[in-house]
C-alpha atoms as a PDB file:
ATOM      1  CA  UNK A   1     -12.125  41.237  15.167  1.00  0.00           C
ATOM      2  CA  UNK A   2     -10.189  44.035  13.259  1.00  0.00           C
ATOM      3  CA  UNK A   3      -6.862  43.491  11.520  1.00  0.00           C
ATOM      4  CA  UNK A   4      -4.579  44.567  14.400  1.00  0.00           C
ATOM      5  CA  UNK A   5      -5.854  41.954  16.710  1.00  0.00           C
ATOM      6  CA  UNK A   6      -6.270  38.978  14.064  1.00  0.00           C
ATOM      7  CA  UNK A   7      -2.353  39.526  13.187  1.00  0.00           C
ATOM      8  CA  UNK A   8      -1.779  39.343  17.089  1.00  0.00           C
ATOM      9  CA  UNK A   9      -4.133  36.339  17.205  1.00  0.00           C
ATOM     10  CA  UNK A  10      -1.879  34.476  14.480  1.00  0.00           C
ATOM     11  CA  UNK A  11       1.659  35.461  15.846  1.00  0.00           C
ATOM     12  CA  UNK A  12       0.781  34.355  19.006  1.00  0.00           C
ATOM     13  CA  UNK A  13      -0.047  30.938  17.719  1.00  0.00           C
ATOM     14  CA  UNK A  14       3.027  30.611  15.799  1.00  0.00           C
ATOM     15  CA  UNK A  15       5.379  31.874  18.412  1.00  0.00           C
ATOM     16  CA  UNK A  16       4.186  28.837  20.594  1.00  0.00           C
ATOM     17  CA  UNK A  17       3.753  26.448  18.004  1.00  0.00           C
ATOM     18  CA  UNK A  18       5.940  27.446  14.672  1.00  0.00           C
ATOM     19  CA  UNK A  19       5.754  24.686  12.215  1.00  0.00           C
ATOM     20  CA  UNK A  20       1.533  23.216  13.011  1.00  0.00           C
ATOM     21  CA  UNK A  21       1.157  19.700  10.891  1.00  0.00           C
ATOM     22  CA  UNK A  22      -1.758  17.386  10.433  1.00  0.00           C
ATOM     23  CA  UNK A  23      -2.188  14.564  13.108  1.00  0.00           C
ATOM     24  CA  UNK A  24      -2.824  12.369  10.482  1.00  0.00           C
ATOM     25  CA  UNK A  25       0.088  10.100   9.521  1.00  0.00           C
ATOM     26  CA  UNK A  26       0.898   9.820   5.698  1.00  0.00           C
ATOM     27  CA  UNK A  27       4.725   9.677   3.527  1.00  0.00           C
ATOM     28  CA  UNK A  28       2.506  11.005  -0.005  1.00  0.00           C
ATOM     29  CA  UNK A  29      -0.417  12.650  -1.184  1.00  0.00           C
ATOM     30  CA  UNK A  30      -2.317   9.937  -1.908  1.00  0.00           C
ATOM     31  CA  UNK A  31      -1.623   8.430   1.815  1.00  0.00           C
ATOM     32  CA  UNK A  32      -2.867  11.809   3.083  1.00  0.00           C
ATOM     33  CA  UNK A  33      -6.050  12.040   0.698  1.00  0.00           C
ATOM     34  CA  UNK A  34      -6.828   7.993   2.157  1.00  0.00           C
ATOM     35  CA  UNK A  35      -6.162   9.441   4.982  1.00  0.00           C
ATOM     36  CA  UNK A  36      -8.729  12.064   5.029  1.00  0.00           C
ATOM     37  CA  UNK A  37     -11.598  10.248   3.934  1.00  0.00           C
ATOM     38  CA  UNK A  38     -11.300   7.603   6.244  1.00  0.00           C
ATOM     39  CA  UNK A  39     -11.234  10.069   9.196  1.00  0.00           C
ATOM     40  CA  UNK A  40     -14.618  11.647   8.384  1.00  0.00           C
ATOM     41  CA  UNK A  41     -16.821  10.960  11.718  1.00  0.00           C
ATOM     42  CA  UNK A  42     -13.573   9.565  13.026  1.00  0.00           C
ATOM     43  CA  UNK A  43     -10.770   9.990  15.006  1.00  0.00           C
ATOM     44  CA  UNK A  44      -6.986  10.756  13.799  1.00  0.00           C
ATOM     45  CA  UNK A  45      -6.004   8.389  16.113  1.00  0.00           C
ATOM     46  CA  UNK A  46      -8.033   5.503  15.000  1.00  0.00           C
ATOM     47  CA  UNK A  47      -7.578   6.420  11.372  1.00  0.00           C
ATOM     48  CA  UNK A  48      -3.632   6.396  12.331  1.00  0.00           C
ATOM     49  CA  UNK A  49      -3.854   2.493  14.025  1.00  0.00           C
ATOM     50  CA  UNK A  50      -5.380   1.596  10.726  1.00  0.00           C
ATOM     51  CA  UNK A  51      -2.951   3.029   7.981  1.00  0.00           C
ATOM     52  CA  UNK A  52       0.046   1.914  10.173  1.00  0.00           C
ATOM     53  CA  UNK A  53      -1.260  -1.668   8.887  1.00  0.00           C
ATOM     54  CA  UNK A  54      -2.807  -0.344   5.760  1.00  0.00           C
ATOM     55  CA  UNK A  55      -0.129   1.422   4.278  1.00  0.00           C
ATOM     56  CA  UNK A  56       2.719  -1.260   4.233  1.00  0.00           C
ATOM     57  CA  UNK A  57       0.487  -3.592   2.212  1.00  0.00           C
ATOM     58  CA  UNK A  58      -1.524  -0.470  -0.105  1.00  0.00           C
ATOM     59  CA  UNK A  59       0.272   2.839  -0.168  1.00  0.00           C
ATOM     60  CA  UNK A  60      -0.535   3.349  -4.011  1.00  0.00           C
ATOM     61  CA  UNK A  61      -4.073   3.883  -5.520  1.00  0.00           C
ATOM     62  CA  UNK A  62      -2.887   0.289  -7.871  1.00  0.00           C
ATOM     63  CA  UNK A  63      -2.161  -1.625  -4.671  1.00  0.00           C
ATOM     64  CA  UNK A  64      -5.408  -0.289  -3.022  1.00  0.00           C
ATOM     65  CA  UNK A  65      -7.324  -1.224  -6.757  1.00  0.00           C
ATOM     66  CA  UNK A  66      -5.949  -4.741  -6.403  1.00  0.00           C
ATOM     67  CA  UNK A  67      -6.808  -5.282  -2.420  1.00  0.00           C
ATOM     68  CA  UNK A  68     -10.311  -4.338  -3.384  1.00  0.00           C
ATOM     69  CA  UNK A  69     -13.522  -3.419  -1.085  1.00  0.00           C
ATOM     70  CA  UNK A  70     -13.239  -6.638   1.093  1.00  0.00           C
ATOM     71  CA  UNK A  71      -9.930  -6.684   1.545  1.00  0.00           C
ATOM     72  CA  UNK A  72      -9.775  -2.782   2.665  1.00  0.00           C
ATOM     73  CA  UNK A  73     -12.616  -3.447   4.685  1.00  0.00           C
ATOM     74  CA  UNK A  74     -10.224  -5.888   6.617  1.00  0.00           C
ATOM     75  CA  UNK A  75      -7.980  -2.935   7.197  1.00  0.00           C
ATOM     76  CA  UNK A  76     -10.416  -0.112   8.344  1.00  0.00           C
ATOM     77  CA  UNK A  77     -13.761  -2.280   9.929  1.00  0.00           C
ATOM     78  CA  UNK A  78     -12.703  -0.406  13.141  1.00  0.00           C
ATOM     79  CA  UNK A  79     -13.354   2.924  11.991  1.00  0.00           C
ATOM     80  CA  UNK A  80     -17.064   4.419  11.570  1.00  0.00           C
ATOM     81  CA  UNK A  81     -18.614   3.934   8.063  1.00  0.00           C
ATOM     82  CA  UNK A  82     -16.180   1.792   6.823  1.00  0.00           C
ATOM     83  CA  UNK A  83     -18.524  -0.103   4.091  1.00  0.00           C
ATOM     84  CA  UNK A  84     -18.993   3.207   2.583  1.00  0.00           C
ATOM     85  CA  UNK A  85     -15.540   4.912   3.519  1.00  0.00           C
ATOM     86  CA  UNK A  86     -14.074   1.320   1.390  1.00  0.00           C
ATOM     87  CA  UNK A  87     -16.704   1.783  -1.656  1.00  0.00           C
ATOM     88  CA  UNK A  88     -15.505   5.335  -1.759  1.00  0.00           C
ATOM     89  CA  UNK A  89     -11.672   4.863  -1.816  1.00  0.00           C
ATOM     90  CA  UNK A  90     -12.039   1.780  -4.300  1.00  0.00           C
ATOM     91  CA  UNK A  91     -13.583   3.781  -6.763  1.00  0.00           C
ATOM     92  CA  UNK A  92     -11.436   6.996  -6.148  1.00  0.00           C
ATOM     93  CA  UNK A  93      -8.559   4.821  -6.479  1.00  0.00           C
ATOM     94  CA  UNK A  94     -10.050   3.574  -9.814  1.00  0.00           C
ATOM     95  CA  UNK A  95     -10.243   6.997 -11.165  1.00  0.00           C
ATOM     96  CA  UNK A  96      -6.983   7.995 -10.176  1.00  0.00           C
ATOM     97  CA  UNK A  97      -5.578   5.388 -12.386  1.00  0.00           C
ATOM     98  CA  UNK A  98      -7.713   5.263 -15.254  1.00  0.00           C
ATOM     99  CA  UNK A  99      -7.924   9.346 -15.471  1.00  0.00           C
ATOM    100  CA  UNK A 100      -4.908  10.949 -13.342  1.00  0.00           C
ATOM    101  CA  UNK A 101      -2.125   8.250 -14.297  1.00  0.00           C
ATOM    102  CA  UNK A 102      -2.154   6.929 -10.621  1.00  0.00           C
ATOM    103  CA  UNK A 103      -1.846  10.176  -9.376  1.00  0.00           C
ATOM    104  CA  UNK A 104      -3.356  12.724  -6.783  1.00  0.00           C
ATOM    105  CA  UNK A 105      -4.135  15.785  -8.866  1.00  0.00           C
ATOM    106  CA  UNK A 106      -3.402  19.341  -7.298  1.00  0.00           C
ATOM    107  CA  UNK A 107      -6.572  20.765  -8.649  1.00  0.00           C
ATOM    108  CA  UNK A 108     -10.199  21.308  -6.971  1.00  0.00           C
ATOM    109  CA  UNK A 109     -12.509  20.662  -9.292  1.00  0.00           C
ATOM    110  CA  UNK A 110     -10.268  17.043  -9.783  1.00  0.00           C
ATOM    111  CA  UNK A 111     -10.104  16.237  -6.354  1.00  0.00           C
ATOM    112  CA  UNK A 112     -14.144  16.796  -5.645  1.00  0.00           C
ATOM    113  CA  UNK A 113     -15.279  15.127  -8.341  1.00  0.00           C
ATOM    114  CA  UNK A 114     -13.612  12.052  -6.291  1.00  0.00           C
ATOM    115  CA  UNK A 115     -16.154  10.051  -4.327  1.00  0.00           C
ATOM    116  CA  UNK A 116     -16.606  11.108  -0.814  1.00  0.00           C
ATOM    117  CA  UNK A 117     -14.277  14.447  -1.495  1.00  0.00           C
ATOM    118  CA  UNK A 118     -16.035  17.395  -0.533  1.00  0.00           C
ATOM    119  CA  UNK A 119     -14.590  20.491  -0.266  1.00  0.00           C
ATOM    120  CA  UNK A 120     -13.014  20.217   3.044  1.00  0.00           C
ATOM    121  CA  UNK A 121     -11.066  17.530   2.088  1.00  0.00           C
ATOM    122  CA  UNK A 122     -10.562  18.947  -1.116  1.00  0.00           C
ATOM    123  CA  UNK A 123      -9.023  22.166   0.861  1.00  0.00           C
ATOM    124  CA  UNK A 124      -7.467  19.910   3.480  1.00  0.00           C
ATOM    125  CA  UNK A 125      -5.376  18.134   0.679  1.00  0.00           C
ATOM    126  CA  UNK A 126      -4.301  21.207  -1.173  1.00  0.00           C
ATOM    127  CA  UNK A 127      -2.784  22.984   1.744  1.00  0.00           C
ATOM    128  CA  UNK A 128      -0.937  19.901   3.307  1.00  0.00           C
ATOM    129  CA  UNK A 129       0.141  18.002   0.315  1.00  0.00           C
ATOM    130  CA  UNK A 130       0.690  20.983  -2.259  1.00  0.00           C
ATOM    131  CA  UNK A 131       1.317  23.726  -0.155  1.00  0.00           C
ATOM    132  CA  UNK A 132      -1.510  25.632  -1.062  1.00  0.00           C
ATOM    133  CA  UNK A 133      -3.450  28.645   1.125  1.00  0.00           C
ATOM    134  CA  UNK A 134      -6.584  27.082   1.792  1.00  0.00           C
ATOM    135  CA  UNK A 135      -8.484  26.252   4.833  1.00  0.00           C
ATOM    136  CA  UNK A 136     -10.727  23.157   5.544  1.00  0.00           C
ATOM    137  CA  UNK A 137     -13.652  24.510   7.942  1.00  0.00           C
ATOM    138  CA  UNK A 138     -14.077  21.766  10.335  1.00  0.00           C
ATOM    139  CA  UNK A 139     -15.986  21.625  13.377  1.00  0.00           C
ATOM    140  CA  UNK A 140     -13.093  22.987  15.547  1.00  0.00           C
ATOM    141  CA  UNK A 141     -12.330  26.058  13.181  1.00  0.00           C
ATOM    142  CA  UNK A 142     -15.526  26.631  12.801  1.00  0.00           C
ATOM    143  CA  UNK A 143     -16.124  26.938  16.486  1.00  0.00           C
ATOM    144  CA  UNK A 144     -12.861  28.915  17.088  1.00  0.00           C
ATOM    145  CA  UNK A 145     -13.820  31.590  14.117  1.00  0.00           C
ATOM    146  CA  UNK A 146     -17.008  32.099  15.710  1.00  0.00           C
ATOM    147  CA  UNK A 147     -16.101  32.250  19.261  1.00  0.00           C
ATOM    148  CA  UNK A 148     -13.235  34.276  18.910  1.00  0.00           C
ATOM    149  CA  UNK A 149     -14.978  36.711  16.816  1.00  0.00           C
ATOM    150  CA  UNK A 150     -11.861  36.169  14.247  1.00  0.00           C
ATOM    151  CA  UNK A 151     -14.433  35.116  11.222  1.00  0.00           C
ATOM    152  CA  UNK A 152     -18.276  34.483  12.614  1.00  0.00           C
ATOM    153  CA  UNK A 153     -20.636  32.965  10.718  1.00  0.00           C
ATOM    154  CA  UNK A 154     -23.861  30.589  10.203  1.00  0.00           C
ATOM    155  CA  UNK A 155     -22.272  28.169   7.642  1.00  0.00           C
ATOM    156  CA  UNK A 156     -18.973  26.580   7.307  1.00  0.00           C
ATOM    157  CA  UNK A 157     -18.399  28.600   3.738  1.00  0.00           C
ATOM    158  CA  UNK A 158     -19.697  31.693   5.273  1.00  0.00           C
ATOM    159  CA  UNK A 159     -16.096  31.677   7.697  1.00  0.00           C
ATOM    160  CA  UNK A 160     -14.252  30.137   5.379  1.00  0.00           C
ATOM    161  CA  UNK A 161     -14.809  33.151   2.962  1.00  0.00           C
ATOM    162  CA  UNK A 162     -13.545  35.222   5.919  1.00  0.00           C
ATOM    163  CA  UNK A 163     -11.237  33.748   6.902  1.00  0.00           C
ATOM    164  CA  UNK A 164      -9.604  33.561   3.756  1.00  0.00           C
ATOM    165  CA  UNK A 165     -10.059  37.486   3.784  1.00  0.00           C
ATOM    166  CA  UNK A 166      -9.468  38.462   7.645  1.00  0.00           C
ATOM    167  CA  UNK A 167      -6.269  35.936   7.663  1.00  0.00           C
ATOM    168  CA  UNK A 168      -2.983  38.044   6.816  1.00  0.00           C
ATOM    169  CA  UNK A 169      -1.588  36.176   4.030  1.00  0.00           C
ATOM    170  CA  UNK A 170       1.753  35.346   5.538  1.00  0.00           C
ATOM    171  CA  UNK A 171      -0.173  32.932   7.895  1.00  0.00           C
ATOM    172  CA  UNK A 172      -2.622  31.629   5.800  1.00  0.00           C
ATOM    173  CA  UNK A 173      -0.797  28.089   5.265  1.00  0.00           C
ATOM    174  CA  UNK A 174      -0.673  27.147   8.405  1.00  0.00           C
ATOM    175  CA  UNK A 175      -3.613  28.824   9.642  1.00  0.00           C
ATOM    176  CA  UNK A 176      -5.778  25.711   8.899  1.00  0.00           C
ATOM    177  CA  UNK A 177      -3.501  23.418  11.361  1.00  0.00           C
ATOM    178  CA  UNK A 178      -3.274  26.371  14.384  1.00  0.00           C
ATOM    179  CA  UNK A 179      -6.888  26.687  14.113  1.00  0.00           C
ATOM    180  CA  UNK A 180      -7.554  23.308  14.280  1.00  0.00           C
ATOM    181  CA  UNK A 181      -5.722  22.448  17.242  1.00  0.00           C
ATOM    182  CA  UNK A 182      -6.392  24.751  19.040  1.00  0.00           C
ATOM    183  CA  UNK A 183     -10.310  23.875  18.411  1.00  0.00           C
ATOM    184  CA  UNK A 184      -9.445  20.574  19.524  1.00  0.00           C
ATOM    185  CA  UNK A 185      -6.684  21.048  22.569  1.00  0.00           C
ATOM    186  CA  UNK A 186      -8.013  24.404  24.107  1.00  0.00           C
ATOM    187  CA  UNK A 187     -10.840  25.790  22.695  1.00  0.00           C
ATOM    188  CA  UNK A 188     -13.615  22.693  23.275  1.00  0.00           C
ATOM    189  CA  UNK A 189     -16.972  22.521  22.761  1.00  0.00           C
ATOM    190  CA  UNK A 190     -18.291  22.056  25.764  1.00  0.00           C
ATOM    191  CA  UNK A 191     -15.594  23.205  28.049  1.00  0.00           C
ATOM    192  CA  UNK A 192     -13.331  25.929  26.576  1.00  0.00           C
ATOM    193  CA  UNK A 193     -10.093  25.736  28.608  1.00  0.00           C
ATOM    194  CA  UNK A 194      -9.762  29.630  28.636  1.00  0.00           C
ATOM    195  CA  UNK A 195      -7.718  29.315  31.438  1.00  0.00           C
ATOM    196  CA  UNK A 196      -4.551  28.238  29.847  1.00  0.00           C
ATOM    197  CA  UNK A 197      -5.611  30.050  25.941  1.00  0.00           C
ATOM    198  CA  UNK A 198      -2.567  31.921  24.410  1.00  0.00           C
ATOM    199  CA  UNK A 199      -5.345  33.757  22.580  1.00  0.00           C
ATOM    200  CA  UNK A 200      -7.454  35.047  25.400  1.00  0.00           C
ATOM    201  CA  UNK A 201      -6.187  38.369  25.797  1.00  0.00           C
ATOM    202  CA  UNK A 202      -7.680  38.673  21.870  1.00  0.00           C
ATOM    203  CA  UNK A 203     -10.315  36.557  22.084  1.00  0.00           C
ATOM    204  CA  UNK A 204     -13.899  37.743  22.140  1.00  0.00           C
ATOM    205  CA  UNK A 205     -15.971  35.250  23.445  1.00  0.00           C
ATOM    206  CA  UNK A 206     -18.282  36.716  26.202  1.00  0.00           C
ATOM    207  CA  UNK A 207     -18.576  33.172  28.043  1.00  0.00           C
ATOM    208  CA  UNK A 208     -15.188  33.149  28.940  1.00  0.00           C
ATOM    209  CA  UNK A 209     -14.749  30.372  31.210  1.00  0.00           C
ATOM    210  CA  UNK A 210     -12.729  30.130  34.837  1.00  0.00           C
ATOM    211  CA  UNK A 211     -10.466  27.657  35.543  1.00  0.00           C
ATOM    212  CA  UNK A 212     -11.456  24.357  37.301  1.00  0.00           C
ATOM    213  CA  UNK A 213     -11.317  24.297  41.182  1.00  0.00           C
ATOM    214  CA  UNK A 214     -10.109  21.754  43.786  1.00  0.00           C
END
């Protein structure tokens, strides 16, 4: 896709949706970083139903310290993984305190040396919580970048390189969020709802698909 037609792609997306924001429910970086880790293999909406009760009780990595691996399990047991998802935000939440002064640090290299912080949650907390220009390649913007011919590639840091190029930089904040959702509301795995795209007229996918009959 050449510049013309990716600045096109990205002013269409923000003229029908002009301020995108994670699904995920969170009031501080720390509740967004939980967040994220627990919604690996998971839904938003199930990681939402169990913060709502979570949070009140544990919103700092001290109250999460002193609820302990049990007692977070209690909280999260509906959620896929949770034995490890609890070992892993126990001991992030220990090294939080004991290295970042009970704080979520706004650097890379801090945040993935957490446990169970790759790099796309790394990315995902830098751009929502510190307002940085990265993009977390996740299933859906993986799928759109390829399919729309926007940033194609065989691995996820293969489009996530271009996109970071290929992404004019006035959009690349909330590119991550538009990308997403539209993965996830329009452009589906299995049935692409081309029908109704905003981005069809750009897109290049070849298997465009019709809209449903009857």
């Amino acid at each position: 896709m050449n510049a013309a037609k990716s600045r096109a792609l990205f002013e269409t997306l923000r003229e029908v949706n002009p301020a995108p924001a994670t699904e995920l429910e969170y009031s501080s970086p720390f509740e967004l970083l939980i967040a994220v880790l627990l919604s690996a293999q998971a839904t938003d909406i199930g990681v939402n139903k169990a913060t709502r009760k979570l949070y009140p009780v544990a919103h700092t990595p001290q109250q999460m310290l002193e609820l302990g691996e049990e007692g977070l399990i209690g909280y999260i047991k509906t959620i896929g993984l949770y034995k490890t998802k609890a070992k892993h935000v126990i001991e992030t939440c220990r090294i939080l305190v004991e290295r970042h002064g009970g704080k979520v640090p706004p650097d890379r290299a801090a945040l993935e040396a957490l446990p169970g912080v790759g790099r796309k949650t790394a990315n995902v907390v830098l751009n929502t919580a510190f307002g940085e220009p990265t993009i977390a390649v996740d299933t859906h913007i993986f799928r759109v970048a390829n399919r729309t011919g926007l940033a194609p590639g065989k691995n996820v840091q293969i489009v996530e390189d271009k996109l970071l190029k290929v992404v004019p930089r006035e959009f690349l904040h909330d590119a991550h969020h538009w990308l997403i959702l539209h993965g996830r509301y329009v452009c589906k795995a299995r049935k692409p709802e081309c029908w109704h795209c905003v981005i069809e007229p750009l897109c290049e996918f070849r298997d465009k698909t019709e809209a449903p009959r009857g």
